[in-house]
Protein backbone atom coordinates (compact mmCIF):
# COMPACT_ATOMS: atom_id res chain seq x y z
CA UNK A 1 120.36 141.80 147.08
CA UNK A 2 117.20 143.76 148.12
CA UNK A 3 114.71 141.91 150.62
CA UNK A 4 111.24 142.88 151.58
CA UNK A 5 110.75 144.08 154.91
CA UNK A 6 108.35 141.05 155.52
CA UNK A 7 111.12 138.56 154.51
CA UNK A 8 113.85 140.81 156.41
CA UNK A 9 111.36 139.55 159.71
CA UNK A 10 111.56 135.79 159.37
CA UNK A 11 113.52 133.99 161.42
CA UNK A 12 116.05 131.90 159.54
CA UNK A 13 115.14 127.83 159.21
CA UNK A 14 118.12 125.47 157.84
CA UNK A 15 117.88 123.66 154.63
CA UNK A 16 117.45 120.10 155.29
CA UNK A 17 117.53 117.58 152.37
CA UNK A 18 119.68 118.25 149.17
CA UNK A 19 118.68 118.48 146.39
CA UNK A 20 121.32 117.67 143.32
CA UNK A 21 120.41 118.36 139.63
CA UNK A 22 119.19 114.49 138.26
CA UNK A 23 122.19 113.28 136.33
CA UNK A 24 121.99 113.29 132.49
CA UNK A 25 123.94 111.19 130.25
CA UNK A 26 126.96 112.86 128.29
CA UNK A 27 129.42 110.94 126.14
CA UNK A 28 130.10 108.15 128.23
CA UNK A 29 129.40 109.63 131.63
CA UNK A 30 126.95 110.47 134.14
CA UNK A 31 127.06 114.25 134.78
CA UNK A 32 125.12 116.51 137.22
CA UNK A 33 125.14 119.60 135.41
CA UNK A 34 125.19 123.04 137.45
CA UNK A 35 126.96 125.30 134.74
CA UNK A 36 126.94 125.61 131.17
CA UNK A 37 130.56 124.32 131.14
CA UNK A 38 129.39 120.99 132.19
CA UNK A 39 127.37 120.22 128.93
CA UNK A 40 128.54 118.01 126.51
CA UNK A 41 126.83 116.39 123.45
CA UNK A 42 126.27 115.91 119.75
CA UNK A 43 123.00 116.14 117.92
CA UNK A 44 121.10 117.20 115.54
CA UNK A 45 117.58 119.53 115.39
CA UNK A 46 115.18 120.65 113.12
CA UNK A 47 113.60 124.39 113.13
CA UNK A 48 110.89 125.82 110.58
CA UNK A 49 109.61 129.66 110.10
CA UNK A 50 106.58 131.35 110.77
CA UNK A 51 105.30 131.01 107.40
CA UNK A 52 106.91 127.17 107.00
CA UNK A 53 107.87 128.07 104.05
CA UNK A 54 111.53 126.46 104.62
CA UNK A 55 113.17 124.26 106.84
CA UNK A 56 116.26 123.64 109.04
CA UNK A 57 118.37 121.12 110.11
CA UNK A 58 120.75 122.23 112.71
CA UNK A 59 123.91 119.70 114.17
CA UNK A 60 126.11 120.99 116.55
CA UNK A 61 128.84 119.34 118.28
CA UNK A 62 129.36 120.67 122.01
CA UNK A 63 132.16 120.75 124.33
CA UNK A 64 132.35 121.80 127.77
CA UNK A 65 129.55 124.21 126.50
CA UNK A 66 131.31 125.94 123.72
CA UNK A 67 129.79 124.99 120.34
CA UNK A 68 132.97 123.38 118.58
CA UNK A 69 131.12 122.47 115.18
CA UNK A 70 128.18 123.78 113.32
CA UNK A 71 126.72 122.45 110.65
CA UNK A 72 123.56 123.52 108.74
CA UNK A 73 121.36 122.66 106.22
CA UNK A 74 118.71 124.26 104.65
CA UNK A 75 115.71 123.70 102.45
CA UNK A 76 112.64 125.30 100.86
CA UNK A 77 114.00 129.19 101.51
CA UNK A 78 116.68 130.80 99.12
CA UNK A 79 116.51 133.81 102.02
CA UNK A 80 117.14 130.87 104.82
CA UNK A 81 119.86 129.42 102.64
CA UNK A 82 121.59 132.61 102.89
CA UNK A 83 121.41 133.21 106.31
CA UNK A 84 123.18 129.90 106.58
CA UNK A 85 126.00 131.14 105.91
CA UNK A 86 126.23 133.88 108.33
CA UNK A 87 125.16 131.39 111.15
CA UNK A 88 127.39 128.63 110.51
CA UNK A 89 129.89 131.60 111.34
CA UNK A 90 127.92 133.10 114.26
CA UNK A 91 127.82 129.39 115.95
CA UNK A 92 131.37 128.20 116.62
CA UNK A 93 133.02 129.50 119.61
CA UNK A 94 129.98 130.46 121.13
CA UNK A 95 128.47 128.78 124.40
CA UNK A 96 125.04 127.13 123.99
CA UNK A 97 123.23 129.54 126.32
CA UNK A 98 124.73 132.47 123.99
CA UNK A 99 124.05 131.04 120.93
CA UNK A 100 119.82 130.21 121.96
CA UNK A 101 119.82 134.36 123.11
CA UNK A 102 121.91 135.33 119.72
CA UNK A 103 119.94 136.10 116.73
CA UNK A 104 121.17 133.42 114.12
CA UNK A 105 119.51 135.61 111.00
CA UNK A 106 116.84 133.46 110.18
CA UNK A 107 113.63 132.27 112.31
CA UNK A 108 113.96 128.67 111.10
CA UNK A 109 117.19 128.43 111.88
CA UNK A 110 116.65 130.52 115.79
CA UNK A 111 113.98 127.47 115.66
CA UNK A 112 116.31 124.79 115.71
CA UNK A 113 118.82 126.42 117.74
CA UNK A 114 115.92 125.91 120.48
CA UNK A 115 115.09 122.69 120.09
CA UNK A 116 119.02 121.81 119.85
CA UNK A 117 119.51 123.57 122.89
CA UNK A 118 116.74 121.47 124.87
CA UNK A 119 117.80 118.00 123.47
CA UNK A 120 121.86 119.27 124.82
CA UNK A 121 120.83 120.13 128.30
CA UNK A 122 118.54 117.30 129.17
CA UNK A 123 121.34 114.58 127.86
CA UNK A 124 119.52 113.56 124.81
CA UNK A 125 122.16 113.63 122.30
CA UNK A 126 123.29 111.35 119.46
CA UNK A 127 126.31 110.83 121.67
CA UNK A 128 125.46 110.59 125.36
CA UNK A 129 126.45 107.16 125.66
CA UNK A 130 129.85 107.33 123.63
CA UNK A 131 132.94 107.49 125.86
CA UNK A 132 133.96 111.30 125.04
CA UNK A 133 131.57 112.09 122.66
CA UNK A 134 132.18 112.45 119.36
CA UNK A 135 135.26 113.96 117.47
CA UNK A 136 135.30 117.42 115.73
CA UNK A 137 134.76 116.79 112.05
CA UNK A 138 131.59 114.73 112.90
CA UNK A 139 129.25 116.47 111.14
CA UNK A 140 131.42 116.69 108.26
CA UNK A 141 131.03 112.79 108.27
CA UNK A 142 127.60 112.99 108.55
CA UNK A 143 127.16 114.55 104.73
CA UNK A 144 129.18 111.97 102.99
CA UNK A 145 132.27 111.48 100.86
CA UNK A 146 130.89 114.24 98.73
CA UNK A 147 129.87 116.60 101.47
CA UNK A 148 126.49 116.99 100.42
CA UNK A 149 123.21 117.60 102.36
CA UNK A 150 120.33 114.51 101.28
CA UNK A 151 117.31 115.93 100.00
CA UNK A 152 114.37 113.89 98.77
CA UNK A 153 112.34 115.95 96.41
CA UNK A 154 108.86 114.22 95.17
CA UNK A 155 106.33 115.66 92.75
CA UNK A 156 102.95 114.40 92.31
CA UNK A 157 99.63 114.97 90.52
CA UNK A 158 96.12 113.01 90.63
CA UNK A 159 96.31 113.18 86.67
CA UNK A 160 99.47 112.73 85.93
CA UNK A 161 100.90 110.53 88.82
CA UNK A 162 104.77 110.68 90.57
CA UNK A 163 107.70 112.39 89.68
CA UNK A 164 111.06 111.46 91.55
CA UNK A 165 113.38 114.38 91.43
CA UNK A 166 115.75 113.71 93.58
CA UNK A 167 116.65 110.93 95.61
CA UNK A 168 119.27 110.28 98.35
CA UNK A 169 121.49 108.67 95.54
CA UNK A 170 121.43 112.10 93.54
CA UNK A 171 119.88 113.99 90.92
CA UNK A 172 117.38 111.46 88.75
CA UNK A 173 117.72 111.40 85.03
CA UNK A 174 114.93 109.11 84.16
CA UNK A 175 111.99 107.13 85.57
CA UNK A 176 111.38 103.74 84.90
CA UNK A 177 107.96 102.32 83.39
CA UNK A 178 106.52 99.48 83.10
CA UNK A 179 103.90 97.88 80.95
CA UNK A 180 101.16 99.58 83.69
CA UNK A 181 102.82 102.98 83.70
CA UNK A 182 104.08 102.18 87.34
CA UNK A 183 107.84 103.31 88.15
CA UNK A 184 109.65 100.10 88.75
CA UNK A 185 113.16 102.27 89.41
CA UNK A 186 115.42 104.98 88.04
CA UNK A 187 118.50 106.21 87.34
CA UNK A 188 120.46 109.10 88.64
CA UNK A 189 123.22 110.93 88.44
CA UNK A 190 125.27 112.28 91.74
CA UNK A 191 125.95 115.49 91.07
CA UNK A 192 129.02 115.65 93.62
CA UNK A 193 130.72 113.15 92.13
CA UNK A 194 130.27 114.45 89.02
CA UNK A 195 131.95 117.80 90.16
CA UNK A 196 134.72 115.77 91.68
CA UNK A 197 135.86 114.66 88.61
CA UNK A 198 135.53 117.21 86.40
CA UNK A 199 137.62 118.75 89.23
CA UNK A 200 140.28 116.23 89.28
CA UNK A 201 140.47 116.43 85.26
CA UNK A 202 137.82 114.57 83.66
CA UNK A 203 135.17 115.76 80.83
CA UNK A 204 132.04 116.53 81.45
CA UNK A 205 131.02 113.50 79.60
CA UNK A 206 133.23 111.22 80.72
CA UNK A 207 132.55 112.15 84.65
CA UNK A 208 128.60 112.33 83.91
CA UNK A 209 129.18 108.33 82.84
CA UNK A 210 131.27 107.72 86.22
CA UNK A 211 128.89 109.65 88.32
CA UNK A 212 125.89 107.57 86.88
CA UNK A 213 123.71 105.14 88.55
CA UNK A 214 120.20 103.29 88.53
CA UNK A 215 118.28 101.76 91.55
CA UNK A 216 115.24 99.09 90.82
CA UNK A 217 114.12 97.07 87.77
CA UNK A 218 115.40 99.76 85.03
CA UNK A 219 116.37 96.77 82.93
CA UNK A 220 112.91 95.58 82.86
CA UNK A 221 111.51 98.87 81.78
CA UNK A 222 109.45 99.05 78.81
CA UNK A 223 110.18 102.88 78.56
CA UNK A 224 111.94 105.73 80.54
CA UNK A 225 110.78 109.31 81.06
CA UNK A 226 112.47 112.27 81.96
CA UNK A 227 110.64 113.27 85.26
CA UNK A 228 111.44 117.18 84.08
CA UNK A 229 109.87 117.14 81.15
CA UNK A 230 107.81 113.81 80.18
């Protein structure tokens, strides 16, 4: 350590009061962190790019500071959906503080590694008030029997009105009408079922019918429309 010659002159005074880090909440306890290996916590973040052209969502499960689970999910970018892949292997086994200094390919995703990182170390995480957090695998859990990201995609025109796309229920087939034109409901088709059973044996055909679905008044429509195409 190198002091100034001014400082190297004072006279020494005592520290008086003391002054402990304000405890944060972490599954289940209250915890006074000093070191990265007492954070704890599961959450979730979201991180765009400079040109917000894509988005990010970022969950990472933390344990005594060493990122145990990654998961990410990506939307808008086909370069950010890439990069995915080469963070969700960068992530695991690092500790936070590396993993906010480590370049995770992709602004978006260095993005919500940031705001991830803030919401871990002040105790604001989905799990700071769940006796030891939650288990590894959680984030798996979080996408689903089918382990697939929801994603809500909505098109719409003053002259030619709405077009649901995709809704949290899967890919939609066809929108419902009524007498006004107005979409009363739809049905849809969830494309990871669908894959499950062709994967377990089943036609195409056959698991398109299984996989199928409507929400709403489709029984009441007086006509459907193909939101692709119609």
């Amino acid at each position: 350590m190198i002091y100034t010659t001014e400082v190297q002159n004072m006279c020494p005074v005592a520290k008086g009061a003391k002054h402990d880090p304000a405890p944060i909440p972490e599954e289940g306890k209250w915890v006074s962190a000093k070191q990265i290996s007492d954070i704890s916590g599961f959450t979730h973040g979201i991180g765009w790019c400079a040109p917000q052209q894509g988005c990010c969502k970022l969950s990472l499960n933390v344990k005594e500071g060493i990122i145990e689970e990654a998961l990410v999910e990506t939307i808008g970018c086909s370069g950010m959906t890439h990069s995915a892949a080469m963070a969700a292997e960068i992530l695991q086994g690092k500790t936070i503080l590396e993993a906010l200094n480590t370049d995770l390919v992709c602004d978006a995703i260095n993005v919500a590694m940031r705001e991830l990182f803030l919401q871990i170390v002040y105790g604001r995480t989905q799990s700071a008030f769940s006796d030891d957090g939650l288990s590894i695998g959680a984030g798996l859990e979080d996408l689903g029997k089918g382990l697939r990201s929801q994603v809500g995609t909505m098109y719409g025109t003053k002259a030619k009105g709405v077009r649901y796309l995709e809704m949290a229920e899967g890919y939609v087939t066809d929108l419902a009408l009524d007498a006004n034109n107005e979409v009363i409901g739809y049905k849809f088709v969830s494309l990871g079922k669908m894959t499950d059973f062709i994967k377990n044996g089943d036609d195409p055909n056959t698991a398109w019918e299984k996989a199928s679905g409507q929400y709403g008044r489709v029984q009441d429509a007086v006509k459907l429309i193909d939101p692709r195409k119609e």
